[in-house]
N, C-alpha and C. Protein backbone atom coordinates (compact mmCIF):
# COMPACT_ATOMS: atom_id res chain seq x y z
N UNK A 1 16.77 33.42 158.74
CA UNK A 1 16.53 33.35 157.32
C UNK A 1 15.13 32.77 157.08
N UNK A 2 14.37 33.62 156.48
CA UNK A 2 13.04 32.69 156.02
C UNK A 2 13.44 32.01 154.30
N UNK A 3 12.27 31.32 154.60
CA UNK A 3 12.15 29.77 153.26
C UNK A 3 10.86 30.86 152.60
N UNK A 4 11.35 30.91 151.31
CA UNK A 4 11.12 31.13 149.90
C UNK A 4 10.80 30.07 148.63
N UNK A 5 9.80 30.20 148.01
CA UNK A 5 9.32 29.32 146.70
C UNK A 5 9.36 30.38 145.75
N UNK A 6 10.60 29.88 144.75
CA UNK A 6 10.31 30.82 143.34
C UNK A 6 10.30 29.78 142.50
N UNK A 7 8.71 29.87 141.52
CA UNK A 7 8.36 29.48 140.05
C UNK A 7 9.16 30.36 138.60
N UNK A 8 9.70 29.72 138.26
CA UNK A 8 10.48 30.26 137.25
C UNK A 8 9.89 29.62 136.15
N UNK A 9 8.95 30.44 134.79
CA UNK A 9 8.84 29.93 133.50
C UNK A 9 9.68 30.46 132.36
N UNK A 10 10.47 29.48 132.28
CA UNK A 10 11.30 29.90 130.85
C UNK A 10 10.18 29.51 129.31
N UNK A 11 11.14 29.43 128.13
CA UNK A 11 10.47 29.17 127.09
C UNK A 11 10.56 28.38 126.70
N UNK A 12 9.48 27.35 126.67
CA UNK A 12 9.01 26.35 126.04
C UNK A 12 10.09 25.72 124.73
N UNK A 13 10.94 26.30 124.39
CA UNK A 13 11.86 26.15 123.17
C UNK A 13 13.03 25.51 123.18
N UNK A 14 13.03 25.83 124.79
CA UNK A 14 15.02 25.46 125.79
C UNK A 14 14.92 23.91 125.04
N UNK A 15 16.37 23.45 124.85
CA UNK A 15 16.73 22.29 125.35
C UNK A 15 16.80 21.82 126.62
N UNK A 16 16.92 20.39 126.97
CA UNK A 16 16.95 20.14 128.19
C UNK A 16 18.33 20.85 128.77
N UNK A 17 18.96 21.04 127.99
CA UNK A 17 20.87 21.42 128.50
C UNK A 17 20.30 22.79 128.24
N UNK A 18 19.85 23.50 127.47
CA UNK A 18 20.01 24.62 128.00
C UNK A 18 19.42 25.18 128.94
N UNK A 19 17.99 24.33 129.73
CA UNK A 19 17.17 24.32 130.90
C UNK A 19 18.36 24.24 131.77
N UNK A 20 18.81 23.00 132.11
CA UNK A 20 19.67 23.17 133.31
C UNK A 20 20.62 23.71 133.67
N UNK A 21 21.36 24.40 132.21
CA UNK A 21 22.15 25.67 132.22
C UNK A 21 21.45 26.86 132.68
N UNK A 22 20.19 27.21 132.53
CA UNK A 22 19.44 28.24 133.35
C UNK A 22 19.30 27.74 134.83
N UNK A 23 19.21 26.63 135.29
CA UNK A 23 18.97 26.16 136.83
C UNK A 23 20.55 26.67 137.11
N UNK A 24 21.67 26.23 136.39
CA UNK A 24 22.60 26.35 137.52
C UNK A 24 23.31 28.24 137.43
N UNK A 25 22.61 28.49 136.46
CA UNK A 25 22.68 30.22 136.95
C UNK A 25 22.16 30.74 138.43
N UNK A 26 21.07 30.09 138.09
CA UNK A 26 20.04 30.68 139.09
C UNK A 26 20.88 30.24 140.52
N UNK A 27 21.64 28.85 140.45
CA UNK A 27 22.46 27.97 141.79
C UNK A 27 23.57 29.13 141.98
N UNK A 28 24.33 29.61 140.81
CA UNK A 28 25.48 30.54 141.09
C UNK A 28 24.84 31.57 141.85
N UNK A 29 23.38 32.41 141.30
CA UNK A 29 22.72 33.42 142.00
C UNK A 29 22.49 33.23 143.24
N UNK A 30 22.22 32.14 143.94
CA UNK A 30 21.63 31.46 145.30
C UNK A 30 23.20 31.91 145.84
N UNK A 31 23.94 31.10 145.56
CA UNK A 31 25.49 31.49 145.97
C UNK A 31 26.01 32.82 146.19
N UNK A 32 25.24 33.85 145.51
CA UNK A 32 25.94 34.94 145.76
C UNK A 32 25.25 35.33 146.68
N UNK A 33 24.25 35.13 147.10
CA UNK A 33 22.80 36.23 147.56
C UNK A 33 23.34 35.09 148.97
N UNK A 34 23.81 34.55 149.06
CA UNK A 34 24.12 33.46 150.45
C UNK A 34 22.81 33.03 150.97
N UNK A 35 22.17 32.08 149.98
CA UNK A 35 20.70 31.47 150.00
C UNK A 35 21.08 30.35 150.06
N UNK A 36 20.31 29.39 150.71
CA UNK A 36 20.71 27.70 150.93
C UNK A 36 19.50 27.32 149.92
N UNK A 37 20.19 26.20 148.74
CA UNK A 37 18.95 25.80 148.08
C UNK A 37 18.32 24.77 149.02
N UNK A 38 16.99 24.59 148.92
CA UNK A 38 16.81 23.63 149.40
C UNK A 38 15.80 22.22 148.93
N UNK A 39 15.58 22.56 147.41
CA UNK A 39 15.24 21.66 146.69
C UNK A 39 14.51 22.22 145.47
N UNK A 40 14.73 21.19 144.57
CA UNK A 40 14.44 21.74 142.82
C UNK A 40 13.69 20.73 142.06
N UNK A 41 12.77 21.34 141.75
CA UNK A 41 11.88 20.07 140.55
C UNK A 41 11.42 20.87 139.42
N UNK A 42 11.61 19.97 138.28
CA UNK A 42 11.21 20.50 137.26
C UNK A 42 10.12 19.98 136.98
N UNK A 43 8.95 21.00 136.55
CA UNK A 43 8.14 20.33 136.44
C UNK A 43 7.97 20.26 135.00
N UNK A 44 8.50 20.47 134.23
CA UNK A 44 8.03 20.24 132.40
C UNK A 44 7.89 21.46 131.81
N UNK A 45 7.22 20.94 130.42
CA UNK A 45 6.68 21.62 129.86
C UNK A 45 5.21 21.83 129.83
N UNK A 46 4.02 23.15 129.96
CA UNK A 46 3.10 23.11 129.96
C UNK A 46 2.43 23.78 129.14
N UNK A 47 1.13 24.01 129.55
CA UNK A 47 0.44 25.46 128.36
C UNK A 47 0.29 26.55 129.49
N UNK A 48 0.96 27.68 128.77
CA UNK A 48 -0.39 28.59 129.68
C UNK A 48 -1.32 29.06 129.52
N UNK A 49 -1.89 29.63 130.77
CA UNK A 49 -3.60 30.45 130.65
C UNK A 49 -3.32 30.98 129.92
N UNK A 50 -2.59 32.11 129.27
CA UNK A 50 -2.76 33.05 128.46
C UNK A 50 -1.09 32.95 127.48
N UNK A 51 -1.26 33.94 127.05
CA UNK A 51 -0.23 34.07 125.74
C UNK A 51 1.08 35.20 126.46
N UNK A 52 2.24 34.65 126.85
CA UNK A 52 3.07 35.60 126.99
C UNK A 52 4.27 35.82 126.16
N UNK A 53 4.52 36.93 126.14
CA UNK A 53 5.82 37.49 125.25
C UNK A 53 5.52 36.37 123.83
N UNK A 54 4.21 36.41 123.45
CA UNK A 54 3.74 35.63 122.08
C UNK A 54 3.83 33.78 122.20
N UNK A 55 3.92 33.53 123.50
CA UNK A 55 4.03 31.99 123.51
C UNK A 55 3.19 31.44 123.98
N UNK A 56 2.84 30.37 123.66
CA UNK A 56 1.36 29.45 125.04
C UNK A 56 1.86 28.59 125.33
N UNK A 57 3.14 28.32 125.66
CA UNK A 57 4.16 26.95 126.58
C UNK A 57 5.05 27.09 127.20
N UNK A 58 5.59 27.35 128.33
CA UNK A 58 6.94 27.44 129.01
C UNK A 58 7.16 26.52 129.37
N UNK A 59 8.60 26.13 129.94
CA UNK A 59 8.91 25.01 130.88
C UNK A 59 9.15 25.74 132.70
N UNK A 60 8.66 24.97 133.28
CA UNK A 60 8.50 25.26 134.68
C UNK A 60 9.72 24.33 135.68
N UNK A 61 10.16 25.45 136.10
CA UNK A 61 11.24 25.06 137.42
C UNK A 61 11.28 25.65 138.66
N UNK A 62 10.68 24.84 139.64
CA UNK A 62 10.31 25.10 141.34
C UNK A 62 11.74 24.93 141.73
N UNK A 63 11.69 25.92 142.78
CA UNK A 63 12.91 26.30 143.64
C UNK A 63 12.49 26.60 145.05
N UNK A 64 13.03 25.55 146.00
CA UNK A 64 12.99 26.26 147.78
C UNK A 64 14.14 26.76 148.39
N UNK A 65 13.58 27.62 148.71
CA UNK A 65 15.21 28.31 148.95
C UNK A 65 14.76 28.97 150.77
N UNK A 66 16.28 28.92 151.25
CA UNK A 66 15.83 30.23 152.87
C UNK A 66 16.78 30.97 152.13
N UNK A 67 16.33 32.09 152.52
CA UNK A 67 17.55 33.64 151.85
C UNK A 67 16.99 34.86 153.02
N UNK A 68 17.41 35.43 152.31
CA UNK A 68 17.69 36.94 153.66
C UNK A 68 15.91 37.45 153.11
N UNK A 69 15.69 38.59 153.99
CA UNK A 69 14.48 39.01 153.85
C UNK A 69 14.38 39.58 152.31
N UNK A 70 15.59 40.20 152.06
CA UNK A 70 15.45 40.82 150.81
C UNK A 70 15.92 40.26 149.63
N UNK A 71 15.72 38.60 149.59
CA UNK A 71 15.74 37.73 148.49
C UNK A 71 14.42 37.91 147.35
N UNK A 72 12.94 38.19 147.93
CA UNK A 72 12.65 38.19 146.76
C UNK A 72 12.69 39.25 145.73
N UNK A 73 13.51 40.29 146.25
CA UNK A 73 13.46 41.83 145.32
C UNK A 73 15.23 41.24 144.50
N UNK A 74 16.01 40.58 145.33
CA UNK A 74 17.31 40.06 144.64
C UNK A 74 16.99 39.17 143.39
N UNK A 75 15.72 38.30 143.44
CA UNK A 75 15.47 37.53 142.29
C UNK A 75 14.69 38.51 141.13
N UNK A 76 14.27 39.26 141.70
CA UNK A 76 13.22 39.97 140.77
C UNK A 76 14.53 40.91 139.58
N UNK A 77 15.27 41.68 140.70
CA UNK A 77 16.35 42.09 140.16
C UNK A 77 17.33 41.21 138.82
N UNK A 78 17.59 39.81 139.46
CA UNK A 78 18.23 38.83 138.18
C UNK A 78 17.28 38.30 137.32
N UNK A 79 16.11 38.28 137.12
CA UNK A 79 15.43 37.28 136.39
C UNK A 79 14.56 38.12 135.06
N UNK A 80 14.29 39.43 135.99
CA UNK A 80 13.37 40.29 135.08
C UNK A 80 14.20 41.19 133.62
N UNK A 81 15.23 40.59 133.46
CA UNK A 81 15.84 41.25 131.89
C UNK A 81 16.43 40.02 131.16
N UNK A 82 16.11 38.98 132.06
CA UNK A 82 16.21 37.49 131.23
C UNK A 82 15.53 37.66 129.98
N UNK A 83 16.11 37.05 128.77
CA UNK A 83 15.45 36.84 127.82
C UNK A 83 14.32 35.77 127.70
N UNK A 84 15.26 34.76 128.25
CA UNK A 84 14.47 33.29 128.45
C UNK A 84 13.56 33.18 129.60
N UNK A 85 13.23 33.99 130.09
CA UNK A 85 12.39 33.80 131.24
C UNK A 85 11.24 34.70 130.75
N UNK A 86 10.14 33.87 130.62
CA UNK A 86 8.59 34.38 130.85
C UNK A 86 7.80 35.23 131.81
N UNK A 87 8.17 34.53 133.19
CA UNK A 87 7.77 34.77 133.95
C UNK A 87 8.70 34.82 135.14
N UNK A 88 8.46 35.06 136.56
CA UNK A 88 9.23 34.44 137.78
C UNK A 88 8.26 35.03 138.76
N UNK A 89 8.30 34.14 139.81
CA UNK A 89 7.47 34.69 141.27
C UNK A 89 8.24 33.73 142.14
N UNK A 90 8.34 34.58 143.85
CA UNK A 90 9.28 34.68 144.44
C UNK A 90 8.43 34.68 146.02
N UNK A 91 8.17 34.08 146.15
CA UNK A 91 6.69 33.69 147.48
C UNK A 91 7.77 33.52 149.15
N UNK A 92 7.43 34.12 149.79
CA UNK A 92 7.82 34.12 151.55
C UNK A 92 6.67 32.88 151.88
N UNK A 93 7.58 32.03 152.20
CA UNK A 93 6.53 30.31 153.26
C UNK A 93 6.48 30.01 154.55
N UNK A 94 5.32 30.57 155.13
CA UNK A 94 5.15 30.54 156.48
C UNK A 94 4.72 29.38 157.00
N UNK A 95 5.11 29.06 158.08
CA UNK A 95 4.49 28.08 158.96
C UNK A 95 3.36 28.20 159.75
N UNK A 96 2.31 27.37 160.04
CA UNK A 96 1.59 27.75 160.84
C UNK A 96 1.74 26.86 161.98
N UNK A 97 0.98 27.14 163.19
CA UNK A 97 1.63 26.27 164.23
C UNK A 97 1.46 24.56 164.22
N UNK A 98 0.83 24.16 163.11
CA UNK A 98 1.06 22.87 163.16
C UNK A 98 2.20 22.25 162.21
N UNK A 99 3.25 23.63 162.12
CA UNK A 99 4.09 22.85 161.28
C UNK A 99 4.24 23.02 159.46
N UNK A 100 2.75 23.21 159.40
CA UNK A 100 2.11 23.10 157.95
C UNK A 100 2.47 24.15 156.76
N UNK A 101 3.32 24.05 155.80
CA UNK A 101 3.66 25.16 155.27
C UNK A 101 2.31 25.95 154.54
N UNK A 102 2.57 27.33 154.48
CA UNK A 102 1.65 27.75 153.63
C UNK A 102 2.17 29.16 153.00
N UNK A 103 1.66 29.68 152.06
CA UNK A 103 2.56 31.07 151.20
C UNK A 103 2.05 32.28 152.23
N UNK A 104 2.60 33.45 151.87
CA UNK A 104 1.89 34.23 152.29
C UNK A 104 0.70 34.23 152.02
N UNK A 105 0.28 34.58 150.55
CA UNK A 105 -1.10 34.73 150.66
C UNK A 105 -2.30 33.73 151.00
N UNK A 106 -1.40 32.54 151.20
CA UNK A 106 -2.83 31.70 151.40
C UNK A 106 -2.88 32.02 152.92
N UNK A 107 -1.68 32.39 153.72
CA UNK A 107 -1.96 32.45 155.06
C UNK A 107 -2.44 33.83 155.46
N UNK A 108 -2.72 34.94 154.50
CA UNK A 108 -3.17 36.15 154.99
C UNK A 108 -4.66 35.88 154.41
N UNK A 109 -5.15 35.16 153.27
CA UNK A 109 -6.77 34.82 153.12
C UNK A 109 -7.19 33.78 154.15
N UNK A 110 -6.68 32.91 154.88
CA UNK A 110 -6.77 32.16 156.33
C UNK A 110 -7.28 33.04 157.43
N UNK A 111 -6.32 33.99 157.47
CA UNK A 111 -6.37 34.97 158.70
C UNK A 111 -7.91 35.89 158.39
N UNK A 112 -8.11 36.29 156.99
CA UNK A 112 -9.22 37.22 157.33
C UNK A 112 -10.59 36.31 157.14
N UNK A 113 -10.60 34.73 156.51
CA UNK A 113 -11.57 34.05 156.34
C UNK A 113 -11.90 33.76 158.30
N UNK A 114 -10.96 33.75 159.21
CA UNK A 114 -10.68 33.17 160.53
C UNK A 114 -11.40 34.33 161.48
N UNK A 115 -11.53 35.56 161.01
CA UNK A 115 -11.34 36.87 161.34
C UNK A 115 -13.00 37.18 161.44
C-alpha cells in the first residue's frame, strides 16, 4: 500500500460540526476503499489565491492516508460532486532513501534538477 496526502477545501461557511461531519464521511470513505487513516489536521479557515465556485475562503483539512494504488481516482470519484467541497487533491508520498518524505512532484522536479 502506498501513503497518500489529500487537501480537501470545503466552504468557508461550514460550522465547526458540520466540518467534522464532512471529516467523518470522508473516515466512512477510507473504510470502504480499505485505507488506513493515518493522521488529520485541520488547518482552518483561509483566503484563497483566487475566487472559486464565487468564494475567496475555504476551510482546509489534511489527510494521510496508505490506500491501494487506485485511491487517488477513488477520492476524486467521492469528492468531485460534493457540494461543499471547493476543491480536493490526492498526492502519492514517496520516500527517498534517507527516509525523507516527499510528493511526487517534488520528487520528479529533484530527479530532473539531479539529471
Amino acid at each position: 500500500m502506498s501513503e497518500y496526502e489529500v487537501i480537501v477545501i470545503y466552504e468557508a461557511g461550514l460550522t465547526e460540526e458540520a466540518l467534522e461531519a464532512q471529516a467523518e464521511l470522508f473516515r466512512g470513505f477510507l473504510d470502504r476503499e480499505r485505507a488506513e487513516l493515518l493522521e488529520v489536521q485541520k488547518w482552518g479557515r483561509r483566503r484563497l489565491a483566487y475566487e472559486i465556485k464565487k468564494k475567496r475562503e475555504g476551510s482546509y483539512i489534511f489527510f494521510r492516508v496508505k490506500g491501494k494504488p487506485t485511491f487517488p481516482q477513488a477520492v476524486d470519484r467521492q469528492l468531485k460532486f460534493s457540494e461543499v467541497v471547493l476543491r480536493h487533491l490526492a498526492v502519492r508520498v514517496e520516500r527517498a532513501a534517507g527516509g525523507k518524505a516527499t510528493t511526487g512532484a517534488a520528487a520528479s522536479g529533484a530527479e530532473r534538477e539531479g539529471s
